[in-house]
C-alpha atoms as a PDB file:
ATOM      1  CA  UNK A   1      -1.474 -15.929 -27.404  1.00  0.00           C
ATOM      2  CA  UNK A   2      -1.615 -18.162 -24.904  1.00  0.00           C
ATOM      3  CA  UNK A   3      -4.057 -17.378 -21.263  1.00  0.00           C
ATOM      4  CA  UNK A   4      -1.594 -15.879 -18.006  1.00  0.00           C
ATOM      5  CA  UNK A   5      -1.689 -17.281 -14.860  1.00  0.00           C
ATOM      6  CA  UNK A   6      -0.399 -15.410 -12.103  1.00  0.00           C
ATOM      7  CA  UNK A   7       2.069 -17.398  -9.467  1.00  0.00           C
ATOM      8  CA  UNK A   8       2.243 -15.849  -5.797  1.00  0.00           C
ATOM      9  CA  UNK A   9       5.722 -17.027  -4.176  1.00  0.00           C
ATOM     10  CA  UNK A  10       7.547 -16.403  -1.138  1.00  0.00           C
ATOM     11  CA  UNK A  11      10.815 -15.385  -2.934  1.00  0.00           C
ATOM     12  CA  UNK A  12      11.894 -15.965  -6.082  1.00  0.00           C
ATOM     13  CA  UNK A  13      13.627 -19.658  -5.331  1.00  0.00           C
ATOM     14  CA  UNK A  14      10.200 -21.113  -4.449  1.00  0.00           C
ATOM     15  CA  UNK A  15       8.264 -23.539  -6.472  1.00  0.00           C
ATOM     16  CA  UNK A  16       4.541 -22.105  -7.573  1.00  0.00           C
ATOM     17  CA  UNK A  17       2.829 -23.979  -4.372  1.00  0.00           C
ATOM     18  CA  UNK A  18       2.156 -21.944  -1.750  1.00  0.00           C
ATOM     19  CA  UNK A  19       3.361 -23.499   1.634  1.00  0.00           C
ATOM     20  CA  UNK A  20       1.266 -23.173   4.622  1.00  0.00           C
ATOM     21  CA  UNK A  21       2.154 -20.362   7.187  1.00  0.00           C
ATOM     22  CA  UNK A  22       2.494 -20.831  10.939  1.00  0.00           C
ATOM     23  CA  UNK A  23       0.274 -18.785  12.686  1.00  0.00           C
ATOM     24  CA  UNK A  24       2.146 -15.118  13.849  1.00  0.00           C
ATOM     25  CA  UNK A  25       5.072 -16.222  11.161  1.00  0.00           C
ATOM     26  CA  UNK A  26       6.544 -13.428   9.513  1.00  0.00           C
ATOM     27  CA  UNK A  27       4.394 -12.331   6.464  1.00  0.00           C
ATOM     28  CA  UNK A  28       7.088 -12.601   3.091  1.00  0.00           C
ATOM     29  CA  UNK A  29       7.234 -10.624   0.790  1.00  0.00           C
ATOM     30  CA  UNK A  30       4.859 -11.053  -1.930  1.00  0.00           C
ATOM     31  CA  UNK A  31       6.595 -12.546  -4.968  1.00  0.00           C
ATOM     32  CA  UNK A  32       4.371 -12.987  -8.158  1.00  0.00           C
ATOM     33  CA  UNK A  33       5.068 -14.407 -11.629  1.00  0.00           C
ATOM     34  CA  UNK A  34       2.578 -14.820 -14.420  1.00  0.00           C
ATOM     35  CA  UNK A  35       2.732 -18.144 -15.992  1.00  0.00           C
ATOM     36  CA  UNK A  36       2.032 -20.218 -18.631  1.00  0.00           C
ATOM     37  CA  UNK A  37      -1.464 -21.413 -18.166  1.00  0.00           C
ATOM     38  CA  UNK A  38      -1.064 -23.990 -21.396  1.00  0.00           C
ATOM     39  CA  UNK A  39       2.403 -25.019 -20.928  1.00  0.00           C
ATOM     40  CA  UNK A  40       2.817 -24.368 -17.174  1.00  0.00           C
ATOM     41  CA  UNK A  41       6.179 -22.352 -17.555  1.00  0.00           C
ATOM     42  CA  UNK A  42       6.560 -19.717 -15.458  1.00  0.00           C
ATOM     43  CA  UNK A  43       7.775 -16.053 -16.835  1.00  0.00           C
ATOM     44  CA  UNK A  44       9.652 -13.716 -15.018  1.00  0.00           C
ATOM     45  CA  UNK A  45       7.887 -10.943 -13.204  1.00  0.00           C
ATOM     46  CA  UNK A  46       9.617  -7.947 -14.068  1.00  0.00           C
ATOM     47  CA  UNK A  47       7.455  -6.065 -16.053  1.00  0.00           C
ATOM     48  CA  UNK A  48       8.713  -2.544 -18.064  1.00  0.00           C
ATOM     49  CA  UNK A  49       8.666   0.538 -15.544  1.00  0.00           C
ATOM     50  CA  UNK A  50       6.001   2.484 -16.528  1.00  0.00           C
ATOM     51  CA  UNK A  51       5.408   6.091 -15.393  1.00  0.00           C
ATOM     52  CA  UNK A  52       2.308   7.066 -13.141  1.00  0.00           C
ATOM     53  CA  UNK A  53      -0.359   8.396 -15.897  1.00  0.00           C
ATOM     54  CA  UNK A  54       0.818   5.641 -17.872  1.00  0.00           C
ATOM     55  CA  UNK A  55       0.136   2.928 -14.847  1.00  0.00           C
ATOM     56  CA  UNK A  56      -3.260   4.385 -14.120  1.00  0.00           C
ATOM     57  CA  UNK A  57      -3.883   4.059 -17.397  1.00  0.00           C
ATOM     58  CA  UNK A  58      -3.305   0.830 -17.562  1.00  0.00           C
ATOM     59  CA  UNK A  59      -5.040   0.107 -14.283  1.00  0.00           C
ATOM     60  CA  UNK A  60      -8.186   1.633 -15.597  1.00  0.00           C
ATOM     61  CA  UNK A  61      -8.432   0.227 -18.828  1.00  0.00           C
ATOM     62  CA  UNK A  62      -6.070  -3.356 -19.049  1.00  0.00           C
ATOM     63  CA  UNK A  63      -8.504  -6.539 -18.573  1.00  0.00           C
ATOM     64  CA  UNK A  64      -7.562  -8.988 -15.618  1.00  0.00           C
ATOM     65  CA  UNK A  65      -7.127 -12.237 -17.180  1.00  0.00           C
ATOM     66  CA  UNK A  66      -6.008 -14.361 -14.107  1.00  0.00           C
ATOM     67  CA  UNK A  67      -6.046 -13.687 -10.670  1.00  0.00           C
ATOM     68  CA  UNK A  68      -4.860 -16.041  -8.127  1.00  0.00           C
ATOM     69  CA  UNK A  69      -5.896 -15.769  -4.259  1.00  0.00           C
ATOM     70  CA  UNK A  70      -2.650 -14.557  -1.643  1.00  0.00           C
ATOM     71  CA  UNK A  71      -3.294 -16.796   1.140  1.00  0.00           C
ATOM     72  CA  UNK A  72      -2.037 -14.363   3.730  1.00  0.00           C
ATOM     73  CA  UNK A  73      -3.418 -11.547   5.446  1.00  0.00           C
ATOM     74  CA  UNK A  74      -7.227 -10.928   7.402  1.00  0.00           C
ATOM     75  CA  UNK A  75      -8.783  -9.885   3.734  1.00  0.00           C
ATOM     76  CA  UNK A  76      -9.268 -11.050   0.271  1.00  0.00           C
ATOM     77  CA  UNK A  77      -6.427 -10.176  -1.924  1.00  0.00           C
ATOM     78  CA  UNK A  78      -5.698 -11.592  -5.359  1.00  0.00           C
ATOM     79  CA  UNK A  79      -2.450 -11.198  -7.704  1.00  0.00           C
ATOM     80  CA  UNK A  80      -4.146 -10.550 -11.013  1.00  0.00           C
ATOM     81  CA  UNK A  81      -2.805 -10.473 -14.285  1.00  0.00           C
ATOM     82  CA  UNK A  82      -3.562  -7.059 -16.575  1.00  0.00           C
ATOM     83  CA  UNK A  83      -3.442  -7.075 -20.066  1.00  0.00           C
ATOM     84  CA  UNK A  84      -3.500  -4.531 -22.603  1.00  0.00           C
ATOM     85  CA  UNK A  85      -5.123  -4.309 -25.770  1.00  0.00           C
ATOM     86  CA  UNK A  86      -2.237  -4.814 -27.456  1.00  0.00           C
ATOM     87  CA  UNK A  87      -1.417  -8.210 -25.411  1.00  0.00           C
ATOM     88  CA  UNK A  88       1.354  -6.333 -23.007  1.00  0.00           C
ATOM     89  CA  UNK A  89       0.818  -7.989 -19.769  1.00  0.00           C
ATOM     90  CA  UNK A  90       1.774  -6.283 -16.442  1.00  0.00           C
ATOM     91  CA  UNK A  91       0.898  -7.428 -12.644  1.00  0.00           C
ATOM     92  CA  UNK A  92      -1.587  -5.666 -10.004  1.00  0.00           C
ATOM     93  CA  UNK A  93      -3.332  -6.077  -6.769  1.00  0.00           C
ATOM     94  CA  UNK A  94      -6.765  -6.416  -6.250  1.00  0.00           C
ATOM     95  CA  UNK A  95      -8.530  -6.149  -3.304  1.00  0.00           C
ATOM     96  CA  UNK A  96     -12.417  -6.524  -3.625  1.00  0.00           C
ATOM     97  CA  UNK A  97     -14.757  -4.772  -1.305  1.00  0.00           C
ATOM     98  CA  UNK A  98     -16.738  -8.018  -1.348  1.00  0.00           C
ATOM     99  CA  UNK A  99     -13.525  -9.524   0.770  1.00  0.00           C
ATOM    100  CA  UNK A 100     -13.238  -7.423   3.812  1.00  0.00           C
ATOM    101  CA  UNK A 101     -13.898  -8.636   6.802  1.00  0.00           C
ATOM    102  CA  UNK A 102     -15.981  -7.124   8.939  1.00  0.00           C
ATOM    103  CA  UNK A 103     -14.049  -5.044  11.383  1.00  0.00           C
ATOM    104  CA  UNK A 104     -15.773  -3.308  14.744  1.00  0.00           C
ATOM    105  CA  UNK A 105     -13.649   0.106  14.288  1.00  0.00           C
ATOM    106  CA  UNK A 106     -13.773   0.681  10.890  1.00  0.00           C
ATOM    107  CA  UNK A 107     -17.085   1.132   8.547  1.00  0.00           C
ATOM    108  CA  UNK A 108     -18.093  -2.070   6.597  1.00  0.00           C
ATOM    109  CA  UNK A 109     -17.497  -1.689   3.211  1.00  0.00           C
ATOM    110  CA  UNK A 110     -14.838   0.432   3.505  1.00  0.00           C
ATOM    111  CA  UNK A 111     -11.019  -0.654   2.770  1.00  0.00           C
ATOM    112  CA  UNK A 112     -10.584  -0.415  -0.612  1.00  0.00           C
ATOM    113  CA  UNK A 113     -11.824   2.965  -0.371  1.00  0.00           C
ATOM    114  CA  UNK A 114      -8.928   3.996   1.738  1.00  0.00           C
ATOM    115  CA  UNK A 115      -6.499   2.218  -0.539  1.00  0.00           C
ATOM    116  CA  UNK A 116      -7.752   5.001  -2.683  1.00  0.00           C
ATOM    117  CA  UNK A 117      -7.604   7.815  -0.410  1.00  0.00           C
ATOM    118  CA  UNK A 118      -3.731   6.362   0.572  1.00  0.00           C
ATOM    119  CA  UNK A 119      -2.560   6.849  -3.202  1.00  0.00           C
ATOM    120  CA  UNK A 120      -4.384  10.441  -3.463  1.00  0.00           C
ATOM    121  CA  UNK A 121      -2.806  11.832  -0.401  1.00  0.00           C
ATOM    122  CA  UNK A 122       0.181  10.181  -1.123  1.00  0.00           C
ATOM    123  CA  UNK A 123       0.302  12.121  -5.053  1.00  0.00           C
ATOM    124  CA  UNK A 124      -1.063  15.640  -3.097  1.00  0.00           C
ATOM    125  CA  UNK A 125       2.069  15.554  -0.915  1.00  0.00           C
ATOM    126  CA  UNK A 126       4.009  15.186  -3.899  1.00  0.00           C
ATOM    127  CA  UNK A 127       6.094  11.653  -2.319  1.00  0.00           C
ATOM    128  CA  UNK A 128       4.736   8.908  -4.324  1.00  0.00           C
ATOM    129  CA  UNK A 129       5.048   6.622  -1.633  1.00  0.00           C
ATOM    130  CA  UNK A 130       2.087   4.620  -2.370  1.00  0.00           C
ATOM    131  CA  UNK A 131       1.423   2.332  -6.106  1.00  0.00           C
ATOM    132  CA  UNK A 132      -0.389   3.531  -8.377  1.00  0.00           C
ATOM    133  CA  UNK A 133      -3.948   2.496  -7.432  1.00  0.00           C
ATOM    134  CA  UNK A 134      -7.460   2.841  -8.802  1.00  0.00           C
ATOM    135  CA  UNK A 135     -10.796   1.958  -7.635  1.00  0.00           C
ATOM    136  CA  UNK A 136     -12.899  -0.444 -10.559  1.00  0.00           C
ATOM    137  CA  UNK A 137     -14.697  -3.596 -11.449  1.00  0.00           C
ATOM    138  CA  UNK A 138     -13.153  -6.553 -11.086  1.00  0.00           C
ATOM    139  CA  UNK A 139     -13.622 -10.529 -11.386  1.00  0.00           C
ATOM    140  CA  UNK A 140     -15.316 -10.508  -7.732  1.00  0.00           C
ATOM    141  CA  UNK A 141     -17.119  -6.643  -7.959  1.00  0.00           C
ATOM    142  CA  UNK A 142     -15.729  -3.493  -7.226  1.00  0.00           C
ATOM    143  CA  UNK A 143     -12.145  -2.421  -5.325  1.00  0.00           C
ATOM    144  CA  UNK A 144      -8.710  -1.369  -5.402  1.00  0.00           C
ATOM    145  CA  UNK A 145      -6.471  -2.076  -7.924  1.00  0.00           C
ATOM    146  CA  UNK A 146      -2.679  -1.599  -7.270  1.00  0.00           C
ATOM    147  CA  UNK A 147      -0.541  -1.858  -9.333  1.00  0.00           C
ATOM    148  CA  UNK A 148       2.329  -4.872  -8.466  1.00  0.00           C
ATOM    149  CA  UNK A 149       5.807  -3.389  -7.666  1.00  0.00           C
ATOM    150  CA  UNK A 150       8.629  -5.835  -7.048  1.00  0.00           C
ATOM    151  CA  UNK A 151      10.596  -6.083  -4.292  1.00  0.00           C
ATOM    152  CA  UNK A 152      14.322  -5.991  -4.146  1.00  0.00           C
ATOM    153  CA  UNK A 153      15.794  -9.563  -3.395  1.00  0.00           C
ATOM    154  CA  UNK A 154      19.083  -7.602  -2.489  1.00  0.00           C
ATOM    155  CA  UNK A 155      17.255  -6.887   1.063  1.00  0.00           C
ATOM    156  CA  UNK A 156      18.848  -9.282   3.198  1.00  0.00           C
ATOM    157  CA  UNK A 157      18.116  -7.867   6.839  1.00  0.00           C
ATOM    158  CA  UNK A 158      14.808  -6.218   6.220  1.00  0.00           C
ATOM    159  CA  UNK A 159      14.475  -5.321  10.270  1.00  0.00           C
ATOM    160  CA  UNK A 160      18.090  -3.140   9.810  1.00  0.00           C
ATOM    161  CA  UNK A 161      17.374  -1.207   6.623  1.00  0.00           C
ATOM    162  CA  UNK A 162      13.819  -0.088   7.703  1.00  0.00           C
ATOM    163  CA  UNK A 163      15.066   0.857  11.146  1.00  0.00           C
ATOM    164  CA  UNK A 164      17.739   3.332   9.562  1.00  0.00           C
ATOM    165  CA  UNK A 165      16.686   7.303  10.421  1.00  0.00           C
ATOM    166  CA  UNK A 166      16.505   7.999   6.440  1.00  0.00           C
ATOM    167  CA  UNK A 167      14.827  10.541   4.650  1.00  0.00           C
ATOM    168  CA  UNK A 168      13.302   8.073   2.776  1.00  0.00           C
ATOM    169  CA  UNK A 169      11.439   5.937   5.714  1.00  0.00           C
ATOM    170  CA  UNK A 170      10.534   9.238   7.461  1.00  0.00           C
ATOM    171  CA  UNK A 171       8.329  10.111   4.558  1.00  0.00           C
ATOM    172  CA  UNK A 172       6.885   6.992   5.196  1.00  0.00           C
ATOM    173  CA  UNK A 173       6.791   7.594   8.708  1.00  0.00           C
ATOM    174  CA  UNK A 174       5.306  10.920   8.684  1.00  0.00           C
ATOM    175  CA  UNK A 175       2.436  10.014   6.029  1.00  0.00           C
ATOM    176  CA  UNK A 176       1.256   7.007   8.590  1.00  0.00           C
ATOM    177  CA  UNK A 177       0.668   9.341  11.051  1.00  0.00           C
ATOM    178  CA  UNK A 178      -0.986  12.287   9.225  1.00  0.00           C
ATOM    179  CA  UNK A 179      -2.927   8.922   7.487  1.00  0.00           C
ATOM    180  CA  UNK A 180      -3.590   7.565  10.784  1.00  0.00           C
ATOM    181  CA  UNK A 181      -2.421   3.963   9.443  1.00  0.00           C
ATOM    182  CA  UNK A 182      -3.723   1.369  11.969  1.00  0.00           C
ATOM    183  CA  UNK A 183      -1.498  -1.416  10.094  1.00  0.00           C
ATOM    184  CA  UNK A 184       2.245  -0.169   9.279  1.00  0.00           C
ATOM    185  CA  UNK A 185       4.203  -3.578   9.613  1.00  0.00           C
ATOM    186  CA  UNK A 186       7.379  -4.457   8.319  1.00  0.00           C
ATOM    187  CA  UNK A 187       5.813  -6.699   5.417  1.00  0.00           C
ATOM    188  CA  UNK A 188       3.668  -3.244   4.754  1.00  0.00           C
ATOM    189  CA  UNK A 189       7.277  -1.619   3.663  1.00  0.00           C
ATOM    190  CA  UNK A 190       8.638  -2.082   0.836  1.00  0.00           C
ATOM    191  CA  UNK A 191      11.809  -1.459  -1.009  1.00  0.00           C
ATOM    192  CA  UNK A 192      11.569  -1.992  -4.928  1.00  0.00           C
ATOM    193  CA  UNK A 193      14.292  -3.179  -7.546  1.00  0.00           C
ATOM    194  CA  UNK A 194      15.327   0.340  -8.080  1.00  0.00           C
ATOM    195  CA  UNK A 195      15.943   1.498  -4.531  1.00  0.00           C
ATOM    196  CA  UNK A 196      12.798   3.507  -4.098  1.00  0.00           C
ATOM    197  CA  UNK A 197      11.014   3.090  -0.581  1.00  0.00           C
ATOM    198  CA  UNK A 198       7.368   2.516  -0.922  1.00  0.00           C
ATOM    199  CA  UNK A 199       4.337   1.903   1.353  1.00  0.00           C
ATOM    200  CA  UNK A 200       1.596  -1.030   0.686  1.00  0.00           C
ATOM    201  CA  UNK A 201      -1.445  -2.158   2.512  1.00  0.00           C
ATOM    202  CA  UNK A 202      -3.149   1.112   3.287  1.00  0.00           C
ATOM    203  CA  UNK A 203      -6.779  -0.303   4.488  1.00  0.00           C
ATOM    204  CA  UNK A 204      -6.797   0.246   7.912  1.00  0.00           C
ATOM    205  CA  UNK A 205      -6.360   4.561   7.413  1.00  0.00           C
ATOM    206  CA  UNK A 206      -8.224   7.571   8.053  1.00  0.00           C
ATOM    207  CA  UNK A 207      -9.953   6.337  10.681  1.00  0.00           C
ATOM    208  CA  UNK A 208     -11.529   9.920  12.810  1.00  0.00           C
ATOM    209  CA  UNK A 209      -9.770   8.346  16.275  1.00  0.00           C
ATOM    210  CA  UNK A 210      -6.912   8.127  16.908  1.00  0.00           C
ATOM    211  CA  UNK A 211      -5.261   4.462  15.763  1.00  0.00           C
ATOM    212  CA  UNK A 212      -1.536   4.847  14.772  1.00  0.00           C
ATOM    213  CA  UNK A 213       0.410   1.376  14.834  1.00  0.00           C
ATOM    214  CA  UNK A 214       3.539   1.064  13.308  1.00  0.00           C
ATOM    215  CA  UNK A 215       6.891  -0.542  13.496  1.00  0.00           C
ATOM    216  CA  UNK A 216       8.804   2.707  12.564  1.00  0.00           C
ATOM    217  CA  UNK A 217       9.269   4.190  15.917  1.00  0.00           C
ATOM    218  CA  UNK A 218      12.882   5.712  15.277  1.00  0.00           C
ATOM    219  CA  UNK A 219      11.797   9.452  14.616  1.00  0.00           C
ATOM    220  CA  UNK A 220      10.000   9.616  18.307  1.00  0.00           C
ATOM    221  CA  UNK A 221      10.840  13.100  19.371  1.00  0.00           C
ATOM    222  CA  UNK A 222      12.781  13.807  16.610  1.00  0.00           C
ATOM    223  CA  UNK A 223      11.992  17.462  14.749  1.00  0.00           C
ATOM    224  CA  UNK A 224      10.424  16.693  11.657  1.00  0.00           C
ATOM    225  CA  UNK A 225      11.847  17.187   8.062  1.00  0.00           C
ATOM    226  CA  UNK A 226      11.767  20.934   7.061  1.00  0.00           C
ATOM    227  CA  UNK A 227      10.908  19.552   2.821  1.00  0.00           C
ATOM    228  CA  UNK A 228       8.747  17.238   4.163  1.00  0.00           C
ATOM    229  CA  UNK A 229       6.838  19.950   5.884  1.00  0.00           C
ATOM    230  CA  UNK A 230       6.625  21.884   2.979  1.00  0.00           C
ATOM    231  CA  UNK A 231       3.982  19.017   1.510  1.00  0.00           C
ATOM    232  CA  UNK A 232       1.823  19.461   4.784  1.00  0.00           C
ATOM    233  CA  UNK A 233       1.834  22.899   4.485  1.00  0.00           C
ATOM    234  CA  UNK A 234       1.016  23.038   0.449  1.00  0.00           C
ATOM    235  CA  UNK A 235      -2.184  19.969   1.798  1.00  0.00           C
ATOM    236  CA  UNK A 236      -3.649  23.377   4.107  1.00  0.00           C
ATOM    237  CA  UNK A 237      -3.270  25.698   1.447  1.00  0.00           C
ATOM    238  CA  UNK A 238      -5.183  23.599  -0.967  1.00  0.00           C
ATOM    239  CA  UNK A 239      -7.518  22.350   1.720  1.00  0.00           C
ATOM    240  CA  UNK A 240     -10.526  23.292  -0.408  1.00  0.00           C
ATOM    241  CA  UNK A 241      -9.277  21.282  -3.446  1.00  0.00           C
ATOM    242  CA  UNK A 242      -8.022  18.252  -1.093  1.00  0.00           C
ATOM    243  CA  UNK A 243     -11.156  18.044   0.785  1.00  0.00           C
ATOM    244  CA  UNK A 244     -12.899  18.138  -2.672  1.00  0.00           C
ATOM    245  CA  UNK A 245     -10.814  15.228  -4.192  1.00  0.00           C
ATOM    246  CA  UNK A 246     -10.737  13.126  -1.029  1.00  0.00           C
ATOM    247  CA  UNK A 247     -14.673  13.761  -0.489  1.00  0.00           C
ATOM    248  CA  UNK A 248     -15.739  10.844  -2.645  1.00  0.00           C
ATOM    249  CA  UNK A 249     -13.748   8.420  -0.707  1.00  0.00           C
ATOM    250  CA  UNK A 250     -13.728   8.933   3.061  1.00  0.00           C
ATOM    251  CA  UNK A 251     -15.993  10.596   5.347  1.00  0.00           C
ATOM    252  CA  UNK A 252     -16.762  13.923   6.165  1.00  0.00           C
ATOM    253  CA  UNK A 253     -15.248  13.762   9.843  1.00  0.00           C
ATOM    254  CA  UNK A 254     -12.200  11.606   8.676  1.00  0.00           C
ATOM    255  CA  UNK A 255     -11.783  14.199   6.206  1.00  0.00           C
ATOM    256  CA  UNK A 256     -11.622  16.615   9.682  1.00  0.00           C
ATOM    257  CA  UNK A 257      -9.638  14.457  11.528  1.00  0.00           C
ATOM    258  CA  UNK A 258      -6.923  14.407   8.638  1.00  0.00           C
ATOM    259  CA  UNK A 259      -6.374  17.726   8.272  1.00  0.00           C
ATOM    260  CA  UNK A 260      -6.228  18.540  12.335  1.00  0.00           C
ATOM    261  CA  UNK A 261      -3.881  16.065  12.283  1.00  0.00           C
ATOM    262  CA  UNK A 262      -1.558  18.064   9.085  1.00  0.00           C
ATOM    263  CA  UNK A 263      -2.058  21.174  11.200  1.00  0.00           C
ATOM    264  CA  UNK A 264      -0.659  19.803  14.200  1.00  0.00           C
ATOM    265  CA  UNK A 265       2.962  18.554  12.608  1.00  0.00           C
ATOM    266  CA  UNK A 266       2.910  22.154  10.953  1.00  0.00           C
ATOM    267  CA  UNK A 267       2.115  24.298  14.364  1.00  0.00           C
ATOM    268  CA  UNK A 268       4.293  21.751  16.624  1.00  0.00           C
ATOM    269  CA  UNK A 269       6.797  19.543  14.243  1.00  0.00           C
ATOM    270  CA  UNK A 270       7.855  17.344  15.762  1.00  0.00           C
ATOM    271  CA  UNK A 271       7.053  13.476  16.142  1.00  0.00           C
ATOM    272  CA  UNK A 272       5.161  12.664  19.046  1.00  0.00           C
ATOM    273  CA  UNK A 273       5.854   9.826  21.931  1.00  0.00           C
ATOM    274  CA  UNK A 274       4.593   6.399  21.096  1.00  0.00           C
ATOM    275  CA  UNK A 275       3.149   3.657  23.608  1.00  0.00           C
ATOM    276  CA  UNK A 276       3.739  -0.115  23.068  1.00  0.00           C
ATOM    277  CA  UNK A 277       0.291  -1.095  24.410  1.00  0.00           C
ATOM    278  CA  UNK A 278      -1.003   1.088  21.749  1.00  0.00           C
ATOM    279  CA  UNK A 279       0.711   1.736  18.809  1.00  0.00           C
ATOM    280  CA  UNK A 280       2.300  -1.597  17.768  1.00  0.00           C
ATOM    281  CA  UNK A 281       0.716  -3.369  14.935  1.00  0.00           C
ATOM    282  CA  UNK A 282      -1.066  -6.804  15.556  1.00  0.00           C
ATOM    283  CA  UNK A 283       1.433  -9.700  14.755  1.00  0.00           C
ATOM    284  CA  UNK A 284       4.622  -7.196  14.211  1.00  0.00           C
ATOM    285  CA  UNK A 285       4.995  -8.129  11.202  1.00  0.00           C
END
């Protein structure tokens, strides 16, 4: 069989090179193909849909056989290709520990552990708004591997849809700021093939001050969702069995700060005032 390579693109039109960005450009969405590394042809990306067990699965056990460096973004992230033992090959993210920058608000070291943390919560509240994702070995040491979800080429105005008041976004919405996401930009939403809203890029979380910034400000003093509530409240009932889980990968006063913050949208629900000095994400986008 011949070796993968994996392609990153800015939409599917694009040639494999990667053109340069202008500084504070809008980040694209990222496109990736795996390739032909003998005969240079490039395959589509579309891999089956796999269910959850079945994607962590494959996340803990596939080999990466290429990865190839996305040249966006403050941290090391590569577009690696998985393959199974049977030769299936499906896409992921990977986002070594050993490529973090060193940030003066959040521990060194720390990211892809609150990749980790992102999917976890995400799977307690029951909303599956966050890729499958694992923490293991990879070609540059340890980190988060996600798996790859396309994105739907369908979404033309990417500003209107994710500005809608829709069930949909406000679970996104309301699991930045129980997650205390530092970095919820417009390139960090993401609508798949299928329709299904999903969230990406969750290193900058969990901090234990506060550090909401987000783009998704259309909920301010709205009341929140009474389902959605229902997953905060079923995160304090389990607390002991969520603190247990979420132990191994954030500390024990984010762990605190995370679950003051649940009890607060369940005693007063609804979504609190937001300040543009503070709460916008560097670069928008």
């Amino acid at each position: 069989m011949a070796r993968s390579a994996v392609v990153a693109l800015r939409n599917p039109a694009d040639r494999p090179a990667v053109p340069a960005l202008e500084k504070d450009a809008p980040v694209p969405n990222l496109v990736l193909r795996l390739s032909d590394s003998e005969n240079g042809g490039t395959a589509e990306a579309t891999r089956p849909v796999i269910d959850r067990d079945a994607a962590l699965t494959l996340l803990h056990e596939s080999e990466i056989t290429a990865a190839e460096l996305v040249p966006w973004g403050s941290n090391y992230t590569f577009g690696v290709a998985l393959t199974t033992a049977t030769g299936r090959e499906h896409l992921g993210i990977y986002k070594p520990k050993a490529g973090e920058a060193p940030l003066h608000d959040f521990p060194t070291g720390t990211l892809y552990r609150r990749e980790q943390a992102s999917f976890l919560l995400s799977q307690r509240l029951g909303w599956d708004i966050v890729p499958p994702t694992v923490v293991r070995d990879g070609p540059h040491g340890v980190g988060s591997l996600q798996l790859y979800i396309e994105p739907s080429v369908e979404l033309t105005d990417s500003t209107e849809y994710w500005m809608q008041p829709s069930t949909e976004i406000e679970r996104l919405v309301l699991f930045d700021h129980i997650a205390n996401n530092a970095d919820r930009k417009i390139g960090h939403c993401l609508l798949d093939q299928t329709g299904k809203v999903w969230g990406i890029d969750h290193g900058l979380t969990f901090n234990h001050v506060p550090k909401l910034r987000t783009v998704l400000w259309q909920f301010i003093g709205q009341p929140v969702d009474a389902g959605l509530l229902c997953g905060l409240q079923k995160l304090l009932d389990d607390e002991g069995e969520v603190r247990l889980e979420l132990s191994e990968w954030l500390a024990a006063n984010e762990l605190d700060a995370l679950l003051r913050r649940v009890r607060s949208f369940v005693d007063e629900p609804v979504y609190p005032g937001l300040s543009p000095r503070r709460n916008v994400p560097y670069g928008w986008w």
